[in-house]
Protein backbone atom coordinates (compact mmCIF):
# COMPACT_ATOMS: atom_id res chain seq x y z
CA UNK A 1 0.00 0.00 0.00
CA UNK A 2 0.98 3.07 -0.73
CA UNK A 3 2.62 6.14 1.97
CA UNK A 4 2.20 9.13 1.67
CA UNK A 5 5.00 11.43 2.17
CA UNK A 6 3.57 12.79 5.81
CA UNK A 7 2.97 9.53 6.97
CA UNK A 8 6.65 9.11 6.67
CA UNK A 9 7.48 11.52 9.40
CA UNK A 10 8.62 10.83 12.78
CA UNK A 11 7.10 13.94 13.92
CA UNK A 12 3.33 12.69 12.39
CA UNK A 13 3.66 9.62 13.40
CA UNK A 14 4.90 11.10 17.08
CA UNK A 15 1.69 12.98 17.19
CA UNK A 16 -0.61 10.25 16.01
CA UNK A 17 0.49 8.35 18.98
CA UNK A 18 -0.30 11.10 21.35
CA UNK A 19 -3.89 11.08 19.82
CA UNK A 20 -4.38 7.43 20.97
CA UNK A 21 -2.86 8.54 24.48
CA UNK A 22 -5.08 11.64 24.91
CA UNK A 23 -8.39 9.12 23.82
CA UNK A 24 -7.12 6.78 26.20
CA UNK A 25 -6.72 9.41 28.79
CA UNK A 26 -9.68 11.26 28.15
CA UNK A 27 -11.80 7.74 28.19
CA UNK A 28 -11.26 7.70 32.10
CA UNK A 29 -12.44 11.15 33.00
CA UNK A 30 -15.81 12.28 33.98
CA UNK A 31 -18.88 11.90 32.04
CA UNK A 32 -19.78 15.62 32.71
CA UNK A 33 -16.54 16.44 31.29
CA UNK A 34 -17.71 14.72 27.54
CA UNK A 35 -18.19 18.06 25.81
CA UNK A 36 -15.88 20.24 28.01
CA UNK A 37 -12.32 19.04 28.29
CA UNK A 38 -12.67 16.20 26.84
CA UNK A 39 -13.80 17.25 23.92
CA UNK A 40 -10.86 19.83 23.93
CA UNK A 41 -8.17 18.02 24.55
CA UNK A 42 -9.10 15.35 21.98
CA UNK A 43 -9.75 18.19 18.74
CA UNK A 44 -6.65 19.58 19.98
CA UNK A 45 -4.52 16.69 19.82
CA UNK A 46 -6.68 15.44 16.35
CA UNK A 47 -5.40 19.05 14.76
CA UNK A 48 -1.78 18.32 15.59
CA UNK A 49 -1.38 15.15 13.98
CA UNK A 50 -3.81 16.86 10.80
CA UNK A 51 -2.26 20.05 10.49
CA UNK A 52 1.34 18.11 9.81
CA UNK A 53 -0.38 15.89 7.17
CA UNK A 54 -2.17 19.32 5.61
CA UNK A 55 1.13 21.51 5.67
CA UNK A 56 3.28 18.50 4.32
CA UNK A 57 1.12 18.33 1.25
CA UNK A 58 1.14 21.92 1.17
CA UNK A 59 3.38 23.22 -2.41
CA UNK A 60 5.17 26.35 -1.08
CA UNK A 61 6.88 26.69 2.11
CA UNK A 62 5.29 29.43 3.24
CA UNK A 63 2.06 27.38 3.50
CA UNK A 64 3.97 24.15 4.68
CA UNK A 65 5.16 26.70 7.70
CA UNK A 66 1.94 27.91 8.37
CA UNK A 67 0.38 24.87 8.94
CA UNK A 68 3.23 23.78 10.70
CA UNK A 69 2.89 26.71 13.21
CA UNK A 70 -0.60 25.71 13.51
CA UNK A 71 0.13 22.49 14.69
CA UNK A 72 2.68 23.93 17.28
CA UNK A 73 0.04 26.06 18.49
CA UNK A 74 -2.68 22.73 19.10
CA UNK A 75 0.07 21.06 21.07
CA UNK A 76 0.44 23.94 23.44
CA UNK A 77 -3.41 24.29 24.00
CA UNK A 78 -2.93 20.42 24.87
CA UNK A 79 -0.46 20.97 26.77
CA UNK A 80 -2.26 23.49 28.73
CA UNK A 81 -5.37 20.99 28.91
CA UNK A 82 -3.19 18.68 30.44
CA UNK A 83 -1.99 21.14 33.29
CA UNK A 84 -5.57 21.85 34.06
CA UNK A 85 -6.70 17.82 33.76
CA UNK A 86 -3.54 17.65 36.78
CA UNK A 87 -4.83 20.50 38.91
CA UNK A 88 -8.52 18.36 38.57
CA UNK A 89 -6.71 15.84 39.90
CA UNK A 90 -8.00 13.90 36.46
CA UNK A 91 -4.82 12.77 35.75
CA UNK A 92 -1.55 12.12 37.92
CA UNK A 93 1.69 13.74 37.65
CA UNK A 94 2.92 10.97 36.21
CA UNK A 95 1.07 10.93 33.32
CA UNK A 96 1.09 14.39 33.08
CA UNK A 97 5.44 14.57 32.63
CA UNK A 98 5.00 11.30 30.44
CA UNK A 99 2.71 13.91 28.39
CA UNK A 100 4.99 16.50 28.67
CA UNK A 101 7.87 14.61 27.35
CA UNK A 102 5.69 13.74 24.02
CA UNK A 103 4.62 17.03 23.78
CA UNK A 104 8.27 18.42 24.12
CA UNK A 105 9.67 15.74 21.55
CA UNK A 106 6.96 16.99 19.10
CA UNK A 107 7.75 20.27 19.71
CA UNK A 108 11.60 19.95 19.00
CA UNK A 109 10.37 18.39 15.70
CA UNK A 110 8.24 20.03 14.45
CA UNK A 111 10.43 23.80 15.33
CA UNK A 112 12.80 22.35 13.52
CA UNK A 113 10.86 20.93 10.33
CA UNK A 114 9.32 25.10 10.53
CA UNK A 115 13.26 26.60 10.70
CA UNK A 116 13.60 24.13 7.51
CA UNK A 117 10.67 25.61 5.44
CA UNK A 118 11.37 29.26 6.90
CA UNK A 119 15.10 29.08 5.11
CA UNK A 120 13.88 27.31 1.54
């Protein structure tokens, strides 16, 4: 079958992973919480992983970049869902620096895949 080229990325596949780990998460917190943070945290993490596939496919860099910076942007807002999930007490600390670990390792990538694009 045949890849294409943004399913080739570390980063992509990186943030595809956190997806699953945010539905998993996000699968244990409070049914009042479906359409609130829940919901949240889940589009966010969705438009990470999407906005990597979008910009990749994108023809000039400055639209790759764009959508690239729009993908950094969603993992900050998850990042900042996960700090509040932690001061819930909806998730443990633990998970929470397992999170941030992801999150920084997607970050590193995907600064440097927009510092690539920004000098083409």
């Amino acid at each position: 079958m045949y890849k294409y080229s943004f399913e080739k990325l570390e980063v992509w596949q990186n943030a595809i992973e956190l997806s699953v780990i945010v539905y998993e998460i996000t699968n244990k917190f409070p049914s009042e919480e479906k359409f609130g943070l829940t919901s949240q945290m889940r589009r966010a993490s969705v438009s990470v992983a999407s906005n990597i596939a979008e910009g990749t496919s994108r023809r000039t860099s400055k639209d790759k970049n764009y959508f690239i910076m729009v993908a950094y942007t969603s993992l900050m807002e998850l990042l900042n869902q996960f700090i509040i999930a932690n001061k819930l007490n909806y998730i443990s600390k633990e998970i929470l620096n397992e999170s941030r670990e992801k999150i920084n390792l997607i970050s590193n990538q995907l600064n440097k895949m927009s510092n690539y694009y920004k000098n083409k």
